[in-house]
PDB file of N, CA and C in Angstrom:
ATOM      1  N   UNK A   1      -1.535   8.210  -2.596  1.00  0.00           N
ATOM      2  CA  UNK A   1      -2.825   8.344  -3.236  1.00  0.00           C
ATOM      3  C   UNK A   1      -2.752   7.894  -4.697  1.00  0.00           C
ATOM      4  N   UNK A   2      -1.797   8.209  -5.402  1.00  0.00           N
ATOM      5  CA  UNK A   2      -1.494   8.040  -6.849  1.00  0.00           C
ATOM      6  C   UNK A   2      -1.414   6.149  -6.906  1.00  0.00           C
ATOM      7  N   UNK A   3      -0.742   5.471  -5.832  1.00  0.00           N
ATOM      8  CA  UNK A   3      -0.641   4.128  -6.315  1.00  0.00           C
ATOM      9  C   UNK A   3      -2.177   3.988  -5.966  1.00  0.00           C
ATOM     10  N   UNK A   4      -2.971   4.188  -5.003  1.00  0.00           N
ATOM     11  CA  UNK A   4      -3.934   3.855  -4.211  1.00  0.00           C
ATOM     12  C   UNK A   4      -5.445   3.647  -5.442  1.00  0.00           C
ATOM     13  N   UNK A   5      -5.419   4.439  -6.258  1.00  0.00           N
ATOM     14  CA  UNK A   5      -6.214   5.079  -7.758  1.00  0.00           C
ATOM     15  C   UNK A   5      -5.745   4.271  -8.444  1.00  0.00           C
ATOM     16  N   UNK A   6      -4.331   3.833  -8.473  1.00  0.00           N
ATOM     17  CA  UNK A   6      -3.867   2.618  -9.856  1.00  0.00           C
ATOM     18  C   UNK A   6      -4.483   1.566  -9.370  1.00  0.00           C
ATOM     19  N   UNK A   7      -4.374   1.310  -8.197  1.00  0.00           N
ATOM     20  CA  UNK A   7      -5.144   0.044  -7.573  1.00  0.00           C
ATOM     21  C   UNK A   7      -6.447  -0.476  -7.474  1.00  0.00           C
ATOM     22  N   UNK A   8      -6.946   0.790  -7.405  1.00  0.00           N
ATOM     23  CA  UNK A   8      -8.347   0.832  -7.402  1.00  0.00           C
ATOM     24  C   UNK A   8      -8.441   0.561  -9.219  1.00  0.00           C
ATOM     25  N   UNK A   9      -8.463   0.714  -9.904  1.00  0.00           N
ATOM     26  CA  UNK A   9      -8.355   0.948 -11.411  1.00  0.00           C
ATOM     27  C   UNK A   9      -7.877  -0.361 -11.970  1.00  0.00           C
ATOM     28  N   UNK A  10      -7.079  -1.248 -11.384  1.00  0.00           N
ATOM     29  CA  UNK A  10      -6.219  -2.472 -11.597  1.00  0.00           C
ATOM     30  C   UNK A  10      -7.737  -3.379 -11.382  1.00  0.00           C
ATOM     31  N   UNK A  11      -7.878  -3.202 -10.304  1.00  0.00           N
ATOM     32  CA  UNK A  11      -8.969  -4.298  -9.601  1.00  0.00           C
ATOM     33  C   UNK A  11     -10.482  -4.399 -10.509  1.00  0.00           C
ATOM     34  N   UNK A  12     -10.738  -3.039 -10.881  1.00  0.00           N
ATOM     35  CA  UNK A  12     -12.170  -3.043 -11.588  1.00  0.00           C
ATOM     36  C   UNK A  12     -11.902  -3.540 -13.308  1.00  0.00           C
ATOM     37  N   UNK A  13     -10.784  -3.470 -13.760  1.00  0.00           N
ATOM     38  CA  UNK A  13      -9.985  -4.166 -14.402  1.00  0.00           C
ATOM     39  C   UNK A  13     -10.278  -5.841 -14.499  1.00  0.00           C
ATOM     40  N   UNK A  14     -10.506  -6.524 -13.020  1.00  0.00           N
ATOM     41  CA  UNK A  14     -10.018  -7.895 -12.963  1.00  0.00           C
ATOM     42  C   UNK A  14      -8.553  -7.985 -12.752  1.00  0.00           C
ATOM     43  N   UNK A  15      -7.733  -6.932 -12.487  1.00  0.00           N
ATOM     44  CA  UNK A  15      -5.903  -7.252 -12.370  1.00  0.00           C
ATOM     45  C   UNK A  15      -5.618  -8.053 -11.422  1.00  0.00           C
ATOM     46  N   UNK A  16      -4.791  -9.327 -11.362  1.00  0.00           N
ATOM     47  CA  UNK A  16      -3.922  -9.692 -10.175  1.00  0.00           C
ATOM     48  C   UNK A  16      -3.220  -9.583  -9.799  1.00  0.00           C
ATOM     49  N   UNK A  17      -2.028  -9.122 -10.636  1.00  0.00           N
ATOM     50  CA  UNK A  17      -0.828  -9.086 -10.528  1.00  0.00           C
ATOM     51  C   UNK A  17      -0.413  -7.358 -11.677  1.00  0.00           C
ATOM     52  N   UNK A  18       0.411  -6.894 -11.208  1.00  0.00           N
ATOM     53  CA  UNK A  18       0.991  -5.615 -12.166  1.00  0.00           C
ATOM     54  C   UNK A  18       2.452  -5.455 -11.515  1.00  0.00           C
ATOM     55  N   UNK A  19       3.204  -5.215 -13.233  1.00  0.00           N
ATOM     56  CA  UNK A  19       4.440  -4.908 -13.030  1.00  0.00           C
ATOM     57  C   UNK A  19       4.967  -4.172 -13.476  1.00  0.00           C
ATOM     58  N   UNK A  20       6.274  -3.251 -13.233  1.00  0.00           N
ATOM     59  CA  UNK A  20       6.538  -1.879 -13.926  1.00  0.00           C
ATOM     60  C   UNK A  20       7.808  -1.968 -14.091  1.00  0.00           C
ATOM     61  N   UNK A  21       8.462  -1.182 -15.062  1.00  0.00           N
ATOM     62  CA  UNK A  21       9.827  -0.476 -15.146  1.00  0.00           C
ATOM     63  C   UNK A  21      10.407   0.781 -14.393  1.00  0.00           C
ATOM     64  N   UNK A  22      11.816   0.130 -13.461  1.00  0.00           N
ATOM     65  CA  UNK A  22      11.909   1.807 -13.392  1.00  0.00           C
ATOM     66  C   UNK A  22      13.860   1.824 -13.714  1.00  0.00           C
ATOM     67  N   UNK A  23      13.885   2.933 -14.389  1.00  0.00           N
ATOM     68  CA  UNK A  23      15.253   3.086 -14.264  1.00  0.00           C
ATOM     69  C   UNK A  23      16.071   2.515 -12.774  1.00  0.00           C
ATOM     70  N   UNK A  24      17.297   2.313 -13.192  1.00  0.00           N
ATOM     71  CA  UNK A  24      17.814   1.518 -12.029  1.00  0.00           C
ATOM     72  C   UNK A  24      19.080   2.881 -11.305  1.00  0.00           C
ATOM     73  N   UNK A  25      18.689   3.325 -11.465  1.00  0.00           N
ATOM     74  CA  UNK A  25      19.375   4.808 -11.094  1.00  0.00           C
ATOM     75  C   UNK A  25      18.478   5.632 -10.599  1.00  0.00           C
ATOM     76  N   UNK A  26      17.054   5.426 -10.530  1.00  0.00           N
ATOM     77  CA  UNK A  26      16.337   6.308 -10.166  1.00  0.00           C
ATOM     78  C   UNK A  26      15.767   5.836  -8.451  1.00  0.00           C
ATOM     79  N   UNK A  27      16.891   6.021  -7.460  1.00  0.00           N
ATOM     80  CA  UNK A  27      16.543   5.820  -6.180  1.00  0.00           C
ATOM     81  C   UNK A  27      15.427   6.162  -5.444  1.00  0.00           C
ATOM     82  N   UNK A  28      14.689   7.076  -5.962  1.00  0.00           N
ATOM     83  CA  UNK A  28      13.363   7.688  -5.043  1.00  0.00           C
ATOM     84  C   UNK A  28      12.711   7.225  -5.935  1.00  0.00           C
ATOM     85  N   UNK A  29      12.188   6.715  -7.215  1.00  0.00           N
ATOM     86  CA  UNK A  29      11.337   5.670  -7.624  1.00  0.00           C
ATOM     87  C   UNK A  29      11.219   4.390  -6.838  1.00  0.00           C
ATOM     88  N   UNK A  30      12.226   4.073  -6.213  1.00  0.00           N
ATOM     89  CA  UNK A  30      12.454   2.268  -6.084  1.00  0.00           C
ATOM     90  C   UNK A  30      12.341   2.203  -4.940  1.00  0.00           C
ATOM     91  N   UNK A  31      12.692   3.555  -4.103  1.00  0.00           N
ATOM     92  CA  UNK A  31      12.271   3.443  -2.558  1.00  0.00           C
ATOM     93  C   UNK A  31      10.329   3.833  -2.457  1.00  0.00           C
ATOM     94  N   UNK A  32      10.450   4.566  -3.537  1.00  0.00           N
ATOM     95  CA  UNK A  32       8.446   4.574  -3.393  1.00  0.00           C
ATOM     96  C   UNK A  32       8.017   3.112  -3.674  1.00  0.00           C
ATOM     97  N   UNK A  33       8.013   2.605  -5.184  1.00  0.00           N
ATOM     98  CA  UNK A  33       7.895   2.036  -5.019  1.00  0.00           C
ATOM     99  C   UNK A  33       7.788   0.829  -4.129  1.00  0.00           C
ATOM    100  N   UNK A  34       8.604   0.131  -3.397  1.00  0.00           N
ATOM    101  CA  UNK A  34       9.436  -0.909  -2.883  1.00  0.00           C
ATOM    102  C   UNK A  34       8.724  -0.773  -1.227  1.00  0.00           C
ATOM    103  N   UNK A  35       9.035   0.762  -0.903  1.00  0.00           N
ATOM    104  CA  UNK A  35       8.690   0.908   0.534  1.00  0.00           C
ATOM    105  C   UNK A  35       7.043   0.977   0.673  1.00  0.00           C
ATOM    106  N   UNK A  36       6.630   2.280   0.061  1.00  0.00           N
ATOM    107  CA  UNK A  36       4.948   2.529  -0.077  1.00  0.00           C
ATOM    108  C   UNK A  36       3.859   2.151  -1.061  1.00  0.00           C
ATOM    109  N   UNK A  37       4.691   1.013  -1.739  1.00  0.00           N
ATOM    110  CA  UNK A  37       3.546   0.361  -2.620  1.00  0.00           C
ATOM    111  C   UNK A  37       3.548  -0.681  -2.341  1.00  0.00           C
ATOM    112  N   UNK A  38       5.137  -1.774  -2.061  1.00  0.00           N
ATOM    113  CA  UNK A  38       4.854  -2.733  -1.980  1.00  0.00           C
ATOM    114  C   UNK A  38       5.635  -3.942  -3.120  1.00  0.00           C
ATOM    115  N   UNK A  39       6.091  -2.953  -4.303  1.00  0.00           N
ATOM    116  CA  UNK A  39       6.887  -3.653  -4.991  1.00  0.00           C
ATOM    117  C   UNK A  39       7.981  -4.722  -4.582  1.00  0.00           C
ATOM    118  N   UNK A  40       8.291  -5.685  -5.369  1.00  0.00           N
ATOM    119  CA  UNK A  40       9.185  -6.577  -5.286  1.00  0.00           C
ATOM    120  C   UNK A  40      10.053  -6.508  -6.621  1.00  0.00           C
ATOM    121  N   UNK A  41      11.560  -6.311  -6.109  1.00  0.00           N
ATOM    122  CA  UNK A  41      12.160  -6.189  -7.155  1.00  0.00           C
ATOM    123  C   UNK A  41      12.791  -7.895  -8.362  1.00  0.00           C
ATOM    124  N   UNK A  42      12.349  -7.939  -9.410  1.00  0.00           N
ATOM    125  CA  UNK A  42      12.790  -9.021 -10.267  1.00  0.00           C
ATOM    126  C   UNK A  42      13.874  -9.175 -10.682  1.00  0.00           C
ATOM    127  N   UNK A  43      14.955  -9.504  -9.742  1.00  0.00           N
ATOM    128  CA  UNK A  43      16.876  -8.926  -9.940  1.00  0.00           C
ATOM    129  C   UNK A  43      16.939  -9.750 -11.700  1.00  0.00           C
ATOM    130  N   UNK A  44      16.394 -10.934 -12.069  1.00  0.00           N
ATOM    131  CA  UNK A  44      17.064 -11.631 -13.699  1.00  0.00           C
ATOM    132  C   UNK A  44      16.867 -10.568 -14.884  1.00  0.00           C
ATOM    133  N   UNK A  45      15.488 -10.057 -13.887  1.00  0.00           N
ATOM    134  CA  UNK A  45      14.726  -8.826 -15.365  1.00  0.00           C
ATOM    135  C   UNK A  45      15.975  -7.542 -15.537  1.00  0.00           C
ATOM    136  N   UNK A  46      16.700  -7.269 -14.804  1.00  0.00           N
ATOM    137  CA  UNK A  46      17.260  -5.947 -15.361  1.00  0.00           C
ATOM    138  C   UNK A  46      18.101  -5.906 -16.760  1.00  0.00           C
ATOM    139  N   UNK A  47      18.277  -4.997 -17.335  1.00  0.00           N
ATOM    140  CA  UNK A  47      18.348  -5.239 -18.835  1.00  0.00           C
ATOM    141  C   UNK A  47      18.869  -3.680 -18.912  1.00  0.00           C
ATOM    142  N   UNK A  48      19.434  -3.491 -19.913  1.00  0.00           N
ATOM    143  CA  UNK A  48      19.919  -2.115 -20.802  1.00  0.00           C
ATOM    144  C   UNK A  48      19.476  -1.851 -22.166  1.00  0.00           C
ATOM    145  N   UNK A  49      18.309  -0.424 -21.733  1.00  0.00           N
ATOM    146  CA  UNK A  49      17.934  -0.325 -23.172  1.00  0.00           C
ATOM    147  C   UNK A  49      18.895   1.040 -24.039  1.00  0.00           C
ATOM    148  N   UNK A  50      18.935   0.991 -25.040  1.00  0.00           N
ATOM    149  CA  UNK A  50      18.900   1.885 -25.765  1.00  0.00           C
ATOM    150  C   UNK A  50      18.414   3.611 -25.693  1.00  0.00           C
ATOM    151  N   UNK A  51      18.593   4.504 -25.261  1.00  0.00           N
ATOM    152  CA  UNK A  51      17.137   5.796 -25.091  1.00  0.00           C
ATOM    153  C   UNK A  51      18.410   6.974 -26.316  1.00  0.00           C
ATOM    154  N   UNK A  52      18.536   6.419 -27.094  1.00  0.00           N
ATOM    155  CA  UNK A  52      19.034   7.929 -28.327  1.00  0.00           C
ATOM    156  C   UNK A  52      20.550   7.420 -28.241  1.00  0.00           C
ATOM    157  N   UNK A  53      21.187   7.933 -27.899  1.00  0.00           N
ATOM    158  CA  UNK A  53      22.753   8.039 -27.610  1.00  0.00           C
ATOM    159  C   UNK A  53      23.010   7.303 -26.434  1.00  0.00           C
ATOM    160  N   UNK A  54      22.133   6.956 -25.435  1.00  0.00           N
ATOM    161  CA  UNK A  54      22.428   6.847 -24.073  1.00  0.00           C
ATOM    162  C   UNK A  54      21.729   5.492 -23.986  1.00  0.00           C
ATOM    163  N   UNK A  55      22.923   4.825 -22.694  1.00  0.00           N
ATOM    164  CA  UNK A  55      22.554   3.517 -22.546  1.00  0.00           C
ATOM    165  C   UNK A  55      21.781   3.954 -20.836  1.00  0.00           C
ATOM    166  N   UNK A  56      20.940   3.203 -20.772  1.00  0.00           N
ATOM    167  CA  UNK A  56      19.941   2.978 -19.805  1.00  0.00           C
ATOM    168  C   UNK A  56      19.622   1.564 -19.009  1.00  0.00           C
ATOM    169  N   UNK A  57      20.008   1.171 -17.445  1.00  0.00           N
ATOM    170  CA  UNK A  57      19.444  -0.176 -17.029  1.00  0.00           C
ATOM    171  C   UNK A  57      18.166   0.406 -16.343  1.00  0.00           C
ATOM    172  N   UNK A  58      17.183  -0.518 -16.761  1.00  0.00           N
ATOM    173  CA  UNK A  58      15.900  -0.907 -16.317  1.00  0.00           C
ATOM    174  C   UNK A  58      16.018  -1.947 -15.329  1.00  0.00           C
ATOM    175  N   UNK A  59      14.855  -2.090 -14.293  1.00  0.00           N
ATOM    176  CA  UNK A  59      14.730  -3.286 -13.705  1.00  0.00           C
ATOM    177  C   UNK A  59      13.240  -3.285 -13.559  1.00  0.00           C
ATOM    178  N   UNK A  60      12.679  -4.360 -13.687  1.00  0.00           N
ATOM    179  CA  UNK A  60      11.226  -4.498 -12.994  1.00  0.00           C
ATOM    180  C   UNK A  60      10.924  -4.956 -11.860  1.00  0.00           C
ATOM    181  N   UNK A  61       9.665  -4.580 -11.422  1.00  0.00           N
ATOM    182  CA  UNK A  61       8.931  -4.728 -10.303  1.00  0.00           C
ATOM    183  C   UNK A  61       7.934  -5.305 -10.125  1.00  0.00           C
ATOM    184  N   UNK A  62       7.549  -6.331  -9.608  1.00  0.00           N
ATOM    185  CA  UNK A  62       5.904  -6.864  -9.593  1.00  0.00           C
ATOM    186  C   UNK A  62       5.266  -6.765  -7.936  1.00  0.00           C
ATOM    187  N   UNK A  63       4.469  -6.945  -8.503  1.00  0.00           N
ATOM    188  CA  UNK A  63       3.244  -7.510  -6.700  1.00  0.00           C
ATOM    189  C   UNK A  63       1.744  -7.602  -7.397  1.00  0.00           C
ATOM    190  N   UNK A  64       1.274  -7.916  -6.146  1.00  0.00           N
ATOM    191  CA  UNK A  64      -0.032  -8.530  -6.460  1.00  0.00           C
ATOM    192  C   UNK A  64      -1.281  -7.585  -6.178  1.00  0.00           C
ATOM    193  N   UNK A  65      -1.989  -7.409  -7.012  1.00  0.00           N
ATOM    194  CA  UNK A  65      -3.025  -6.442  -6.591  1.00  0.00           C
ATOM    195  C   UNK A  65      -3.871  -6.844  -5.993  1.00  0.00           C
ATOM    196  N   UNK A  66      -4.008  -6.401  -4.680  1.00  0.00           N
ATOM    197  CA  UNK A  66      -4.693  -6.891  -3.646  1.00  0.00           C
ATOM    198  C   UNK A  66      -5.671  -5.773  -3.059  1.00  0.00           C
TER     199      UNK A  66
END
């Protein structure tokens, strides 16, 4: 329901396309994502940010709002 409302919200927008960050350690993000939204993962985008003391990999996700 929660992606279903972003979608709806994307579209009245004009969105075509939307893409997100998710930690690359965070397995039940990437399986929601990936499985029940639909994401596609962007393997060049992953990157390590900075968060205080602690190093962090990100990866992004795109698809098409349809």
């Amino acid at each position: 329901m929660l992606w279903d409302g972003a979608r709806d919200g994307l579209k009245d927008e004009g969105c075509t396309q939307v893409t997100l960050w998710v930690l690359l350690g965070n397995e039940r993000a990437l399986q929601f994502c990936e499985q029940a939204a639909g994401f596609k993962r962007e393997m060049p985008s992953l990157k390590t940010v900075d968060f205080g003391s602690v190093k962090l990999e990100e990866l992004r996700l795109k698809r098409a709002v349809d």
